[in-house]
PDB file of N, CA and C in Angstrom:
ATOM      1  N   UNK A   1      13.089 -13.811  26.525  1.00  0.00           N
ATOM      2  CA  UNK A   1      11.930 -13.203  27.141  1.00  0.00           C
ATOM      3  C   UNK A   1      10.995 -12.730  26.038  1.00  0.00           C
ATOM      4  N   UNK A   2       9.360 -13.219  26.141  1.00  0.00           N
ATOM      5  CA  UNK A   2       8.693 -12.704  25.067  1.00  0.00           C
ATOM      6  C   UNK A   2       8.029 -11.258  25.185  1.00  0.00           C
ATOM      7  N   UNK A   3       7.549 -10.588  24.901  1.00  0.00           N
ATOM      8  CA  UNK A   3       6.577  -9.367  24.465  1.00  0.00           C
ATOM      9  C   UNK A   3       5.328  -9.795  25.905  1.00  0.00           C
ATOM     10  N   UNK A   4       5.467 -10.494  26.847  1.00  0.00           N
ATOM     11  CA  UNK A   4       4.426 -10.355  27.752  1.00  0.00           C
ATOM     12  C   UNK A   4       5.039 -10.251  28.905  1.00  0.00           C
ATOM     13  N   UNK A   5       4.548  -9.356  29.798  1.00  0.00           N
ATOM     14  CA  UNK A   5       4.619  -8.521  30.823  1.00  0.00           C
ATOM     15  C   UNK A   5       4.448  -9.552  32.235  1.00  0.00           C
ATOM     16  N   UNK A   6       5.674  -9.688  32.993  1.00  0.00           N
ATOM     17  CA  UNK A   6       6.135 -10.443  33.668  1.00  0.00           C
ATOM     18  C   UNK A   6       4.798 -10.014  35.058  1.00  0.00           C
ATOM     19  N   UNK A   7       4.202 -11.067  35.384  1.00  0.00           N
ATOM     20  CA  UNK A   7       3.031 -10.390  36.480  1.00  0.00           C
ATOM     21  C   UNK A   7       3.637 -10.422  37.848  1.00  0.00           C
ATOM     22  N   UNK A   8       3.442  -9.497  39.014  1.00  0.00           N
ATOM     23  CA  UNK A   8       3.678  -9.646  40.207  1.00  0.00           C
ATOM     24  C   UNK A   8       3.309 -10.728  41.070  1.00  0.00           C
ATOM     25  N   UNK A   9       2.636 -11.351  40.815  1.00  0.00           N
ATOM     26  CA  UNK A   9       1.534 -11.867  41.493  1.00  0.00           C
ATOM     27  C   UNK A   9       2.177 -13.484  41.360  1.00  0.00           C
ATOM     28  N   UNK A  10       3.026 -13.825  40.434  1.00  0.00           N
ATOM     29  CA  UNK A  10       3.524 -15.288  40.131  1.00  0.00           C
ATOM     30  C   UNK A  10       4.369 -15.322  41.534  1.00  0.00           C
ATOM     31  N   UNK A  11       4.322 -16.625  41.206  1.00  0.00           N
ATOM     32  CA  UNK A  11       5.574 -16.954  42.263  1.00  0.00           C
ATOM     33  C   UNK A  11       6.701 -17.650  41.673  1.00  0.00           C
ATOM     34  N   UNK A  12       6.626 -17.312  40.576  1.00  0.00           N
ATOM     35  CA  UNK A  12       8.199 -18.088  39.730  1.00  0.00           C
ATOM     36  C   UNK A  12       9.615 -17.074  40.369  1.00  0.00           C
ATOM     37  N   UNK A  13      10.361 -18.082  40.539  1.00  0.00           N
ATOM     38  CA  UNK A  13      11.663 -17.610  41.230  1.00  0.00           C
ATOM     39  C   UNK A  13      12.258 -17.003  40.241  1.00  0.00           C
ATOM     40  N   UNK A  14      12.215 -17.255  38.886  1.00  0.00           N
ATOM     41  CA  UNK A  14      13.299 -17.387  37.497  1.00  0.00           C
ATOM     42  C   UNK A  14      13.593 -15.940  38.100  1.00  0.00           C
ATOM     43  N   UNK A  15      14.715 -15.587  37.487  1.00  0.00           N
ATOM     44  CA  UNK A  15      15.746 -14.150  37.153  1.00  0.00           C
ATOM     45  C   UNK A  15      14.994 -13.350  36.290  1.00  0.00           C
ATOM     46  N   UNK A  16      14.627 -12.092  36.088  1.00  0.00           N
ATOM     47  CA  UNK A  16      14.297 -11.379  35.368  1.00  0.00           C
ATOM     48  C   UNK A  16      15.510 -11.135  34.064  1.00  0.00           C
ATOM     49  N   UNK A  17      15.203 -11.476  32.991  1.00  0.00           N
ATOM     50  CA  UNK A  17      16.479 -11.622  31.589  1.00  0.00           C
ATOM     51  C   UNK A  17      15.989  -9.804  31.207  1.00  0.00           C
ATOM     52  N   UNK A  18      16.855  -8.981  31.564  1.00  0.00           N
ATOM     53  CA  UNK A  18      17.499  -8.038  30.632  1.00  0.00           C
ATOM     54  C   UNK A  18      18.296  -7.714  29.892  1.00  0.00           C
ATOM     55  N   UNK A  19      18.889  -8.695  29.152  1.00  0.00           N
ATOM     56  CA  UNK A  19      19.844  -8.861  28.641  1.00  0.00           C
ATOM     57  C   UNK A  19      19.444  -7.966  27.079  1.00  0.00           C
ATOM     58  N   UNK A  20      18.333  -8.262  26.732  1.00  0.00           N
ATOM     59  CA  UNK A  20      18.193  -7.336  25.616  1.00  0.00           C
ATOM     60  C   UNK A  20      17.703  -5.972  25.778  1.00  0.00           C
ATOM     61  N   UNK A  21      17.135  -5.368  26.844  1.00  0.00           N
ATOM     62  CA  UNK A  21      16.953  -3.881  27.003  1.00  0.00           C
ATOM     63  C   UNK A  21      17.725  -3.119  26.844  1.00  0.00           C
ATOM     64  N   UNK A  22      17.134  -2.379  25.726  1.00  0.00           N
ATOM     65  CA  UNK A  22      18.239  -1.162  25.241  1.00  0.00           C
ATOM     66  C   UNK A  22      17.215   0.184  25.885  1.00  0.00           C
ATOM     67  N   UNK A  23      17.657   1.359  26.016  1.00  0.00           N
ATOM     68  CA  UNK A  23      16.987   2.882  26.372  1.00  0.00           C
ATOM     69  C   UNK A  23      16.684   3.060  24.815  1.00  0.00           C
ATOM     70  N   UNK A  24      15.368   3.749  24.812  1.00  0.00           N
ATOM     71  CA  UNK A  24      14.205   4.211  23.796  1.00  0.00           C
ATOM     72  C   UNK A  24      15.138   5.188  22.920  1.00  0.00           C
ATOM     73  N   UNK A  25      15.697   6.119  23.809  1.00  0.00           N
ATOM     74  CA  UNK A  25      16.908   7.457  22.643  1.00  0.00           C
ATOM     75  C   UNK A  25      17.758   7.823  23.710  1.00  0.00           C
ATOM     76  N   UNK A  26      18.720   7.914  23.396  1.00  0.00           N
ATOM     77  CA  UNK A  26      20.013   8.642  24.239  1.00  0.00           C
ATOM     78  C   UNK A  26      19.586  10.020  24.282  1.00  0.00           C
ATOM     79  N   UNK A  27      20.418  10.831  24.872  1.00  0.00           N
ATOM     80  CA  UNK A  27      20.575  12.331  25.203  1.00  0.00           C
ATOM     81  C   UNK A  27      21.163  12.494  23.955  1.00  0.00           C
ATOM     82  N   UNK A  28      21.390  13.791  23.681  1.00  0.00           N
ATOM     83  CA  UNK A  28      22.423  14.357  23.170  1.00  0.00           C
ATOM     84  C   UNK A  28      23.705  15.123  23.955  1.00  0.00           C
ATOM     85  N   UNK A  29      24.899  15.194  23.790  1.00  0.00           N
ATOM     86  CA  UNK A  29      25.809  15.591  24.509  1.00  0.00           C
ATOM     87  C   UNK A  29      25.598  17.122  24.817  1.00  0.00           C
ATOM     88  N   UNK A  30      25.862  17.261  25.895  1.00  0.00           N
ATOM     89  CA  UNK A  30      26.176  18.607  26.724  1.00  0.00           C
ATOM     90  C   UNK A  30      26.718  19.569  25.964  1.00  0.00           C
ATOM     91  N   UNK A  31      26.128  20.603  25.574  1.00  0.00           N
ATOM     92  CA  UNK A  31      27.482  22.136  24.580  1.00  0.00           C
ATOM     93  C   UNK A  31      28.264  21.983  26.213  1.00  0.00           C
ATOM     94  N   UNK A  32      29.673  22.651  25.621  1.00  0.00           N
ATOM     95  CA  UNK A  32      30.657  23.494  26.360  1.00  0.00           C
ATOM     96  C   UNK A  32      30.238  24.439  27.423  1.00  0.00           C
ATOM     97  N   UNK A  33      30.695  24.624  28.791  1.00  0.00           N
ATOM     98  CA  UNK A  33      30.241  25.432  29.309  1.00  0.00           C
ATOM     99  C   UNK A  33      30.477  27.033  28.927  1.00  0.00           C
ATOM    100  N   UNK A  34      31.368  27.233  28.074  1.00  0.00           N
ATOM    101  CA  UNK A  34      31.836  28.470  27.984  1.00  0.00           C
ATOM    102  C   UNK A  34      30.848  28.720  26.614  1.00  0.00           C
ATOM    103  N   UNK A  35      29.888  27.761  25.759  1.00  0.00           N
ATOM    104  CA  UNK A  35      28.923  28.113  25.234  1.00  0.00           C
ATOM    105  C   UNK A  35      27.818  28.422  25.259  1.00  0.00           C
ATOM    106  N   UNK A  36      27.715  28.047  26.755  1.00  0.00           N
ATOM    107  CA  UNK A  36      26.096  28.032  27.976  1.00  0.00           C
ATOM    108  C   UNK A  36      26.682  29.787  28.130  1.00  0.00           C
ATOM    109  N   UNK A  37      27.649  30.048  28.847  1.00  0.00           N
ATOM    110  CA  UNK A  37      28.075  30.824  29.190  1.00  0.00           C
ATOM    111  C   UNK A  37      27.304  32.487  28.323  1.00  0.00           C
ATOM    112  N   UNK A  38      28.461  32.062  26.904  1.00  0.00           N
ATOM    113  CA  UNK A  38      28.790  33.301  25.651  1.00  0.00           C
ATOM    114  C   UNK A  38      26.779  33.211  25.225  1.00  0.00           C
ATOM    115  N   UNK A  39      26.145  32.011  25.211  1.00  0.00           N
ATOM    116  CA  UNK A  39      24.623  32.829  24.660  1.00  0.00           C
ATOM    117  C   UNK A  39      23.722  33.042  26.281  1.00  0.00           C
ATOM    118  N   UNK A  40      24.091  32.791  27.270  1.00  0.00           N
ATOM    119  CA  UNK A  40      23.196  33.142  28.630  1.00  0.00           C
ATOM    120  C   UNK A  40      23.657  35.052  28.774  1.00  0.00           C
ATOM    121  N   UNK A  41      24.822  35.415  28.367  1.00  0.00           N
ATOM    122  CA  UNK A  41      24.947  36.520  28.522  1.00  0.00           C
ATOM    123  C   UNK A  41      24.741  37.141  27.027  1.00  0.00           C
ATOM    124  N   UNK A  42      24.736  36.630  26.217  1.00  0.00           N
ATOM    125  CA  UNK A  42      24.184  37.339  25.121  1.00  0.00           C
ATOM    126  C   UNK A  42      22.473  37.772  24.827  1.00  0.00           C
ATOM    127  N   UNK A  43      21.850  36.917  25.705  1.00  0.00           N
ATOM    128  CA  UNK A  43      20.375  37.090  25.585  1.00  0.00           C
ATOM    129  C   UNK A  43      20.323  37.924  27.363  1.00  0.00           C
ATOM    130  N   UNK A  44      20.937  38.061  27.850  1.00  0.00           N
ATOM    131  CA  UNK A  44      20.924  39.110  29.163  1.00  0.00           C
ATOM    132  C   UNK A  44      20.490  37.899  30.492  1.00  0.00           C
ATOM    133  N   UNK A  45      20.390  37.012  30.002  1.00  0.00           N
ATOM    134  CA  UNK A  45      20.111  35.851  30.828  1.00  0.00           C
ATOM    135  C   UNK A  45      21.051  35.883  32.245  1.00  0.00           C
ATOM    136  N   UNK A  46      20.259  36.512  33.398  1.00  0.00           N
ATOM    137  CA  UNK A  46      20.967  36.587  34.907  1.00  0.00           C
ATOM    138  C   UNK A  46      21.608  35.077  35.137  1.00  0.00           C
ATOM    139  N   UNK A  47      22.920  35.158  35.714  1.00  0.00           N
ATOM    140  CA  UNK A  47      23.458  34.239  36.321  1.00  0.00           C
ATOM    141  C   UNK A  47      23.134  33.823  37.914  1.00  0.00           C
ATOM    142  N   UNK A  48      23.014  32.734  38.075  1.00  0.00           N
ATOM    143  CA  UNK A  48      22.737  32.575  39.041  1.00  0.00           C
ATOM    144  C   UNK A  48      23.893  32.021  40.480  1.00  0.00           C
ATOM    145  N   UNK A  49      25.376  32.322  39.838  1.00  0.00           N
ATOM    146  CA  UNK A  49      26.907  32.249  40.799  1.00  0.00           C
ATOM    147  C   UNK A  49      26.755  33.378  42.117  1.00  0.00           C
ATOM    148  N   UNK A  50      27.080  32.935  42.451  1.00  0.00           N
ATOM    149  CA  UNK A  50      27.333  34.082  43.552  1.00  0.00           C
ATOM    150  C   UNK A  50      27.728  35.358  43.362  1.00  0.00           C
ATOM    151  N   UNK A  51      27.382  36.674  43.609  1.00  0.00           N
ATOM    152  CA  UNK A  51      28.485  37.843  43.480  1.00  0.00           C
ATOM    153  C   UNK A  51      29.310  38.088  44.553  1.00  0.00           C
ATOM    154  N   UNK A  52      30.364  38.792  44.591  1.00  0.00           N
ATOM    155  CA  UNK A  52      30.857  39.626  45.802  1.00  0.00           C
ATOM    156  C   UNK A  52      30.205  40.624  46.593  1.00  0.00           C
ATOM    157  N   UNK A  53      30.281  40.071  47.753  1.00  0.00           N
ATOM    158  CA  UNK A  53      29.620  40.795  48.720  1.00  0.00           C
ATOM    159  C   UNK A  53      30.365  42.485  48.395  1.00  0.00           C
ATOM    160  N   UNK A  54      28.972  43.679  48.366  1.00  0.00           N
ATOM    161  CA  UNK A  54      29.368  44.980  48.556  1.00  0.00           C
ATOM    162  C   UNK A  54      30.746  45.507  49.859  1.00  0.00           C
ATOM    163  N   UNK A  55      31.007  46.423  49.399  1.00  0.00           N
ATOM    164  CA  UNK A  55      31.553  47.080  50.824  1.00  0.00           C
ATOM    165  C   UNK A  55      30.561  47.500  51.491  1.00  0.00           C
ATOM    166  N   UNK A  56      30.465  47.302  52.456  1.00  0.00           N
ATOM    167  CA  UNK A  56      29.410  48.010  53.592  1.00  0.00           C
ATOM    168  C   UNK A  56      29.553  49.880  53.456  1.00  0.00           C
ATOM    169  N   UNK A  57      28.581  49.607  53.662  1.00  0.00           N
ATOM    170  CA  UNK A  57      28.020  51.524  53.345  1.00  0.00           C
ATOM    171  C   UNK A  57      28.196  51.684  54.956  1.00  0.00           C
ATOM    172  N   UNK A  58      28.512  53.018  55.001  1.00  0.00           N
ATOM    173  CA  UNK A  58      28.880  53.703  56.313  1.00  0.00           C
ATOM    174  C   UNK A  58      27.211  53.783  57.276  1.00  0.00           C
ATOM    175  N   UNK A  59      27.581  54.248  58.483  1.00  0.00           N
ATOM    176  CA  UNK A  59      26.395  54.277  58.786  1.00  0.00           C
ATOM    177  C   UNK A  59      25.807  55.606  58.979  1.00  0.00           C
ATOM    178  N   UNK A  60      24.984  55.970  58.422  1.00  0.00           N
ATOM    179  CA  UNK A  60      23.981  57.297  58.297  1.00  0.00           C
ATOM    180  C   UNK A  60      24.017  57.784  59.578  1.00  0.00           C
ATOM    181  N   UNK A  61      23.716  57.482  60.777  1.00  0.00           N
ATOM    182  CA  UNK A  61      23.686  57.936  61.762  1.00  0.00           C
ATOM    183  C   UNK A  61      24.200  57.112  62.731  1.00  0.00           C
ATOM    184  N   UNK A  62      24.426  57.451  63.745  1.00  0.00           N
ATOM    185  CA  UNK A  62      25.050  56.493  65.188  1.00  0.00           C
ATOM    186  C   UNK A  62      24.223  55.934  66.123  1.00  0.00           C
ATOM    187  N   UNK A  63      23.705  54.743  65.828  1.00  0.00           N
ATOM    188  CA  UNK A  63      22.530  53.753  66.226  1.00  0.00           C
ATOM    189  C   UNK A  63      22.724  53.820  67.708  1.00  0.00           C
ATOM    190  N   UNK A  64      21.160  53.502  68.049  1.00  0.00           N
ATOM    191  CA  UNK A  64      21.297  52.932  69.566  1.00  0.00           C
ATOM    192  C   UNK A  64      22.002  51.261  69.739  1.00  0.00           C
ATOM    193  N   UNK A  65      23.370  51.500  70.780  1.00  0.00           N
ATOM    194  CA  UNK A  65      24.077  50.174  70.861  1.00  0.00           C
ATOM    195  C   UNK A  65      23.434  49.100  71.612  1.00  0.00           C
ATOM    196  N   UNK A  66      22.614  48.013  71.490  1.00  0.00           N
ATOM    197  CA  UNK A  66      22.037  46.959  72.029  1.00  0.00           C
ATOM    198  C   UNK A  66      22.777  46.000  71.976  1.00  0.00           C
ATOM    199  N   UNK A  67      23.500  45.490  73.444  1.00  0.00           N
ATOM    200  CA  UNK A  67      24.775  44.765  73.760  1.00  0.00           C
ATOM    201  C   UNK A  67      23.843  43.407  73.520  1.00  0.00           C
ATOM    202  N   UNK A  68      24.852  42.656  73.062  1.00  0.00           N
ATOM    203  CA  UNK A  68      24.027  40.851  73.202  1.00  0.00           C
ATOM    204  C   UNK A  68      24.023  40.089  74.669  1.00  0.00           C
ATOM    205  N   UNK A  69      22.878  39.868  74.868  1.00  0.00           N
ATOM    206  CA  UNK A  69      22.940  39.364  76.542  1.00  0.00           C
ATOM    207  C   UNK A  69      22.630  37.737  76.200  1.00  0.00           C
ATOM    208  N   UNK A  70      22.965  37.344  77.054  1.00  0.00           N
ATOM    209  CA  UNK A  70      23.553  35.376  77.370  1.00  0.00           C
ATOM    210  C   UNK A  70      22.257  34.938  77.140  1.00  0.00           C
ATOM    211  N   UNK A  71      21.853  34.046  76.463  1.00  0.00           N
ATOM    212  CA  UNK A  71      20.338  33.192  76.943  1.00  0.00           C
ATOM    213  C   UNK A  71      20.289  32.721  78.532  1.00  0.00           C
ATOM    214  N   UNK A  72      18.893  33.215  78.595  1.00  0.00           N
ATOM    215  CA  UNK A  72      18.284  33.079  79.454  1.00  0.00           C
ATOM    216  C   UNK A  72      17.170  31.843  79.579  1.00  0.00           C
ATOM    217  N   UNK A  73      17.833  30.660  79.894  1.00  0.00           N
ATOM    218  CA  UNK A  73      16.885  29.588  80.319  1.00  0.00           C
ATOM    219  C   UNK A  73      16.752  28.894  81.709  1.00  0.00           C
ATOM    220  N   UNK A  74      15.790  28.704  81.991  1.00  0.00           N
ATOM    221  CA  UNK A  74      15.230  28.340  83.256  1.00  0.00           C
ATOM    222  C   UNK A  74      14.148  27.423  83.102  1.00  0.00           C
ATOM    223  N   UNK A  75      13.773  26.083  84.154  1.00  0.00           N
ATOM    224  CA  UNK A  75      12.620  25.478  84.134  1.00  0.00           C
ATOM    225  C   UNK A  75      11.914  25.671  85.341  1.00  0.00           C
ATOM    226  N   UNK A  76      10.831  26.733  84.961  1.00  0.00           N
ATOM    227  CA  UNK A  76      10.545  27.471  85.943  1.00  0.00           C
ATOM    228  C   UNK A  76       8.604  27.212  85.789  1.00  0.00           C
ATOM    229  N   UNK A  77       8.228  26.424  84.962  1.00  0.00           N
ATOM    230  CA  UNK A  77       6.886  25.829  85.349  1.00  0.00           C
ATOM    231  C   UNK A  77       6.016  26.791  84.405  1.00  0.00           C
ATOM    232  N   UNK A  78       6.680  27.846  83.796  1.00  0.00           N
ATOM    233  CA  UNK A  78       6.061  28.865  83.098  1.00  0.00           C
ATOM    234  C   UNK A  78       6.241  28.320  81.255  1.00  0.00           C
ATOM    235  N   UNK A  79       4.420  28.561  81.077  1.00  0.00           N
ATOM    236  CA  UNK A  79       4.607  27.474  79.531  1.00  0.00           C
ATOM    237  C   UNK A  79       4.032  28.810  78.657  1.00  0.00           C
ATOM    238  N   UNK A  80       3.451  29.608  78.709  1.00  0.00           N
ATOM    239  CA  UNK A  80       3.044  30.530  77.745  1.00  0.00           C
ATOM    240  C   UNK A  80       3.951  31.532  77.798  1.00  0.00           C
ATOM    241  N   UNK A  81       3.726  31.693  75.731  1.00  0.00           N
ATOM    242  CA  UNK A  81       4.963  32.737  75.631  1.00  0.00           C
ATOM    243  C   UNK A  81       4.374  34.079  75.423  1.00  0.00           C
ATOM    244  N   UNK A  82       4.366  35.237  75.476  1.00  0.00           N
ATOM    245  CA  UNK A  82       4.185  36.531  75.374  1.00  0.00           C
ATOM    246  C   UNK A  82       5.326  37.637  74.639  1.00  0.00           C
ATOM    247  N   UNK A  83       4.522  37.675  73.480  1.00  0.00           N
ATOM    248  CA  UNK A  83       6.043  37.907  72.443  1.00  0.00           C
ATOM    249  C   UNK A  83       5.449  39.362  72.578  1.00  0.00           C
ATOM    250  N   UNK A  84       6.267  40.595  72.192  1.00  0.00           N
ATOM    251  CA  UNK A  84       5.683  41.766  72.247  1.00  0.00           C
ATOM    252  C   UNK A  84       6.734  42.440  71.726  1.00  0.00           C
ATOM    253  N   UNK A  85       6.494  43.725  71.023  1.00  0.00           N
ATOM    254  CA  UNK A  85       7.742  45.027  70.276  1.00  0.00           C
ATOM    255  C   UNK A  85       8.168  45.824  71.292  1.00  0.00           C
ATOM    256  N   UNK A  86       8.902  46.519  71.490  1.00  0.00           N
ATOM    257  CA  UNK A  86       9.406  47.511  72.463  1.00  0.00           C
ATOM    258  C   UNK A  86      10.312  48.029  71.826  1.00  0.00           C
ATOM    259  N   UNK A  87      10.439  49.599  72.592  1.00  0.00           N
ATOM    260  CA  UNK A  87      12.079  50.312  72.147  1.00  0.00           C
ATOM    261  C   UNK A  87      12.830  49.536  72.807  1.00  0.00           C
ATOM    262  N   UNK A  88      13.901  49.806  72.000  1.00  0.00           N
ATOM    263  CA  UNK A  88      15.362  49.062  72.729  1.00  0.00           C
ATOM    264  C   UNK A  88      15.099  49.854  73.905  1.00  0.00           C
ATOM    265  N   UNK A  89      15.175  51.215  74.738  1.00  0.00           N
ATOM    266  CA  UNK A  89      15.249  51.814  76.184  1.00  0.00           C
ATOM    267  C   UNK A  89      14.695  50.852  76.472  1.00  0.00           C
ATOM    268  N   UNK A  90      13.229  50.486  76.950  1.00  0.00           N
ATOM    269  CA  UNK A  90      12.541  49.960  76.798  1.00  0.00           C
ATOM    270  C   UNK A  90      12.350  48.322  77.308  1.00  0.00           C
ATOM    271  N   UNK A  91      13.332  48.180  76.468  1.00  0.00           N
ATOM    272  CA  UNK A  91      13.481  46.617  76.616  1.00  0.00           C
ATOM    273  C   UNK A  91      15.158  46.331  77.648  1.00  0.00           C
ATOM    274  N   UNK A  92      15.748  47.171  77.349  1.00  0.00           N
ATOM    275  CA  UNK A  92      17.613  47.342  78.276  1.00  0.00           C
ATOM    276  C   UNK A  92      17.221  47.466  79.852  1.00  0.00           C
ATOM    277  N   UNK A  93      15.814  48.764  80.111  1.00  0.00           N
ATOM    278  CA  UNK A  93      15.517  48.702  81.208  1.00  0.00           C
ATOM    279  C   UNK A  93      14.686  47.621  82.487  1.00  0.00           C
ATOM    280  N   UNK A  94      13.787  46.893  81.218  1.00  0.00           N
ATOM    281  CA  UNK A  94      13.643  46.038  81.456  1.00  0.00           C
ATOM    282  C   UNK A  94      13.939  44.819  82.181  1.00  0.00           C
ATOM    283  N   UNK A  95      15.395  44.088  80.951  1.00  0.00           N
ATOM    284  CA  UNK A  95      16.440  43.747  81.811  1.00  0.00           C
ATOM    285  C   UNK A  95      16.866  44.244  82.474  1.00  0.00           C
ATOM    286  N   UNK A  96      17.614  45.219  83.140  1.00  0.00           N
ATOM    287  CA  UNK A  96      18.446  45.875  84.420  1.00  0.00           C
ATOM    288  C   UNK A  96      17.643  45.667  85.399  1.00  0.00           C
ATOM    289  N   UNK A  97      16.365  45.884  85.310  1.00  0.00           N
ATOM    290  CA  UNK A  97      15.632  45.768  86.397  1.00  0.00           C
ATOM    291  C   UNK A  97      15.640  43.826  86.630  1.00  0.00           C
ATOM    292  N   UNK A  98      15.232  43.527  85.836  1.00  0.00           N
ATOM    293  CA  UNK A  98      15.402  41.744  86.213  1.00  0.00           C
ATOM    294  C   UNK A  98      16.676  41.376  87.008  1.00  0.00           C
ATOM    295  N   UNK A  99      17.721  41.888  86.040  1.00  0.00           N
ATOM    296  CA  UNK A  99      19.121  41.568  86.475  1.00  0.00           C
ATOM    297  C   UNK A  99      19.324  42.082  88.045  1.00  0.00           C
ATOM    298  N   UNK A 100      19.159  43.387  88.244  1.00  0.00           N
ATOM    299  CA  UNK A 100      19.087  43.837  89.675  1.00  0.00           C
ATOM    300  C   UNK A 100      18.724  43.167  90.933  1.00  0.00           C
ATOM    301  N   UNK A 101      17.887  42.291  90.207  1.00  0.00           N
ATOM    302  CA  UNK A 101      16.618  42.335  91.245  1.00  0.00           C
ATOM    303  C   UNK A 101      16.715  40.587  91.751  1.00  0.00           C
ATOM    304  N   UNK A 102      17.662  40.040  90.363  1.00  0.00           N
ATOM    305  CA  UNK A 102      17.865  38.559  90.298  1.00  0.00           C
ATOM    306  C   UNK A 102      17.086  37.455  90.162  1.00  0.00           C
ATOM    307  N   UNK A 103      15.776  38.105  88.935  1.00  0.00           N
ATOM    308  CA  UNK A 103      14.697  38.106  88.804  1.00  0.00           C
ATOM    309  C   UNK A 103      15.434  37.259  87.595  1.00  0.00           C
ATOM    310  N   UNK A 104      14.086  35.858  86.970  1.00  0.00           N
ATOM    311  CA  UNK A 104      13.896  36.073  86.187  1.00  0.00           C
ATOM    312  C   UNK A 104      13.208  36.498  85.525  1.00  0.00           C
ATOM    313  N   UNK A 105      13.346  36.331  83.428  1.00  0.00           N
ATOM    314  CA  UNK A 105      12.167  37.515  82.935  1.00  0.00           C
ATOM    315  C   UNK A 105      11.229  37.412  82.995  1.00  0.00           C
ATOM    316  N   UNK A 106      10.664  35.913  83.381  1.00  0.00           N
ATOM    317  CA  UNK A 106       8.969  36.229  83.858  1.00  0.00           C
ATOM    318  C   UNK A 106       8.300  36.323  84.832  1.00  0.00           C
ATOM    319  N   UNK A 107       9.111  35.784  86.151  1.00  0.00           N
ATOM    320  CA  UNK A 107       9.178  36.715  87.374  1.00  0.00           C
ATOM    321  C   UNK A 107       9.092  37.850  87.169  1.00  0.00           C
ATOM    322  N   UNK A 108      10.094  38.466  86.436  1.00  0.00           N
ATOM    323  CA  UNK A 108      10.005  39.942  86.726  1.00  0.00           C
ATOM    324  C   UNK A 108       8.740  41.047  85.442  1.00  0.00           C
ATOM    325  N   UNK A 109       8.312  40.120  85.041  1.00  0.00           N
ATOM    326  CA  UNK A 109       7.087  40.369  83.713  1.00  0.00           C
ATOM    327  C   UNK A 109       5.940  39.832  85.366  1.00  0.00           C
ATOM    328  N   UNK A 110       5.723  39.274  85.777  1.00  0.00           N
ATOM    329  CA  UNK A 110       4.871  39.185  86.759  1.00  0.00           C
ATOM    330  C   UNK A 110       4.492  40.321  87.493  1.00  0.00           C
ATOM    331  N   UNK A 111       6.335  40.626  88.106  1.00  0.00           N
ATOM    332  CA  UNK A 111       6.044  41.460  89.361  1.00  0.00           C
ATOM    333  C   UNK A 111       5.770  42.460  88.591  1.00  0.00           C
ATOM    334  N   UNK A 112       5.985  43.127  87.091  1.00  0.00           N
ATOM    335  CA  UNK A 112       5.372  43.956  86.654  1.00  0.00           C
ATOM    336  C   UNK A 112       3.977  44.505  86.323  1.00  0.00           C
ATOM    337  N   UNK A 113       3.273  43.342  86.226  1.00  0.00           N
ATOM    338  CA  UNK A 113       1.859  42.943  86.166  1.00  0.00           C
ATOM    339  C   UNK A 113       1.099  43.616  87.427  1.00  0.00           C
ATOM    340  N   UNK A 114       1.815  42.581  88.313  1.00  0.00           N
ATOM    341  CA  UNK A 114       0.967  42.508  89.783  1.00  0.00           C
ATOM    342  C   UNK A 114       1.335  44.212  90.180  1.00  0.00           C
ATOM    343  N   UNK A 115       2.355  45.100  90.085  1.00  0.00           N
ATOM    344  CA  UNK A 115       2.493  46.526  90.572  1.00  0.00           C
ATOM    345  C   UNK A 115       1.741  47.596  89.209  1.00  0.00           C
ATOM    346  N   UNK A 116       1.679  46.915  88.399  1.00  0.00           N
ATOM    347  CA  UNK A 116       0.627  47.396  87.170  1.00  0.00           C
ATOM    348  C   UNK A 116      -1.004  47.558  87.769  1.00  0.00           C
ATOM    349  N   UNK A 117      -1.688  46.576  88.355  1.00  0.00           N
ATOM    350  CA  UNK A 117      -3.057  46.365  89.168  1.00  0.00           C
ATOM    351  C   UNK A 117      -2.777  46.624  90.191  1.00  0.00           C
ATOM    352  N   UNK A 118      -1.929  46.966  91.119  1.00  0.00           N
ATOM    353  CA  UNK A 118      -1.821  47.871  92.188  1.00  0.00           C
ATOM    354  C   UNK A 118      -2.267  49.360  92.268  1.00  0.00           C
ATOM    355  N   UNK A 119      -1.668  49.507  91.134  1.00  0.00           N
ATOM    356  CA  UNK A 119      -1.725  50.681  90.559  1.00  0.00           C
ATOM    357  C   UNK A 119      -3.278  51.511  89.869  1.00  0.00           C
ATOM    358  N   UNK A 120      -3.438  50.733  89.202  1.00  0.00           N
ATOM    359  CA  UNK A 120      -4.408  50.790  88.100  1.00  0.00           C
ATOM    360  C   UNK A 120      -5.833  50.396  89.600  1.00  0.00           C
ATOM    361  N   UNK A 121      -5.456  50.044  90.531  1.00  0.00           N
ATOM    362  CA  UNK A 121      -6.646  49.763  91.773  1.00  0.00           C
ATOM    363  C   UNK A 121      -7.062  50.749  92.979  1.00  0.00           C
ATOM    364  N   UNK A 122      -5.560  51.758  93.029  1.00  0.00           N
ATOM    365  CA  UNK A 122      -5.588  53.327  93.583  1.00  0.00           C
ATOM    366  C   UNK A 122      -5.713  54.185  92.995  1.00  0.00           C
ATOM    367  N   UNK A 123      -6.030  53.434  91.405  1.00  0.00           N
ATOM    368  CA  UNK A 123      -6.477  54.954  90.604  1.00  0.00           C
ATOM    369  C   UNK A 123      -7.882  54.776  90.626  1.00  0.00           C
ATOM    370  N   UNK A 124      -8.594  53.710  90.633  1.00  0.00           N
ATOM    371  CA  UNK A 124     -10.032  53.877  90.238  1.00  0.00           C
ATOM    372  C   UNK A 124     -10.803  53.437  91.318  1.00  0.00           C
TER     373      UNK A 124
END
């Protein structure tokens, strides 16, 4: 193979001859890991291994308990979502009232609505 640059564009079948390609420079070999090691901690260089997880710290005070409730899915024709913060009270009563009522939550985000402008229509 000579010093000229094989074109794409031919349609010669021949084999491409690499038989003489050598790589431009090798690497040099890898130090020891326990030499990566002895200068990464000699220059203060953070490791990046995992640590052991802490012991858990006690808890400062005795939280409000918010039980995990089942997903709730339904295809119920309802496409917009309405994301919003609440206290946990708040949000527990919420549910109970759905659950009670055998509501789902946007049924029962409705019927909250609609007795919201009931309301808000005998006040003014």
């Amino acid at each position: 193979m000579g010093r000229e640059r094989a074109s794409v564009f031919d349609d010669d079948t021949d084999e491409l001859d690499v038989s003489d390609f050598t790589p431009a420079k090798t690497l040099p070999p890898r130090p020891p890991a326990e030499q990566v090691r002895a200068v990464s901690e000699a220059s203060k260089f953070p490791s990046r291994e995992a640590k052991p997880a802490p012991a858990p710290a006690a808890p400062a005070a005795p939280a409000l308990r918010v039980e995990k409730r089942a997903p709730r899915r339904y295809r119920t024709g309802r496409t917009t979502l309405v994301s919003l913060k609440t206290t946990p009270e708040a949000s527990q009563a919420f549910y109970a009232i759905a659950d009670a009522q055998g509501w789902k939550v946007g049924e029962t985000f409705e019927q909250a609505l609609a007795a919201l402008e009931r309301e808000l229509k005998t006040k003014g």
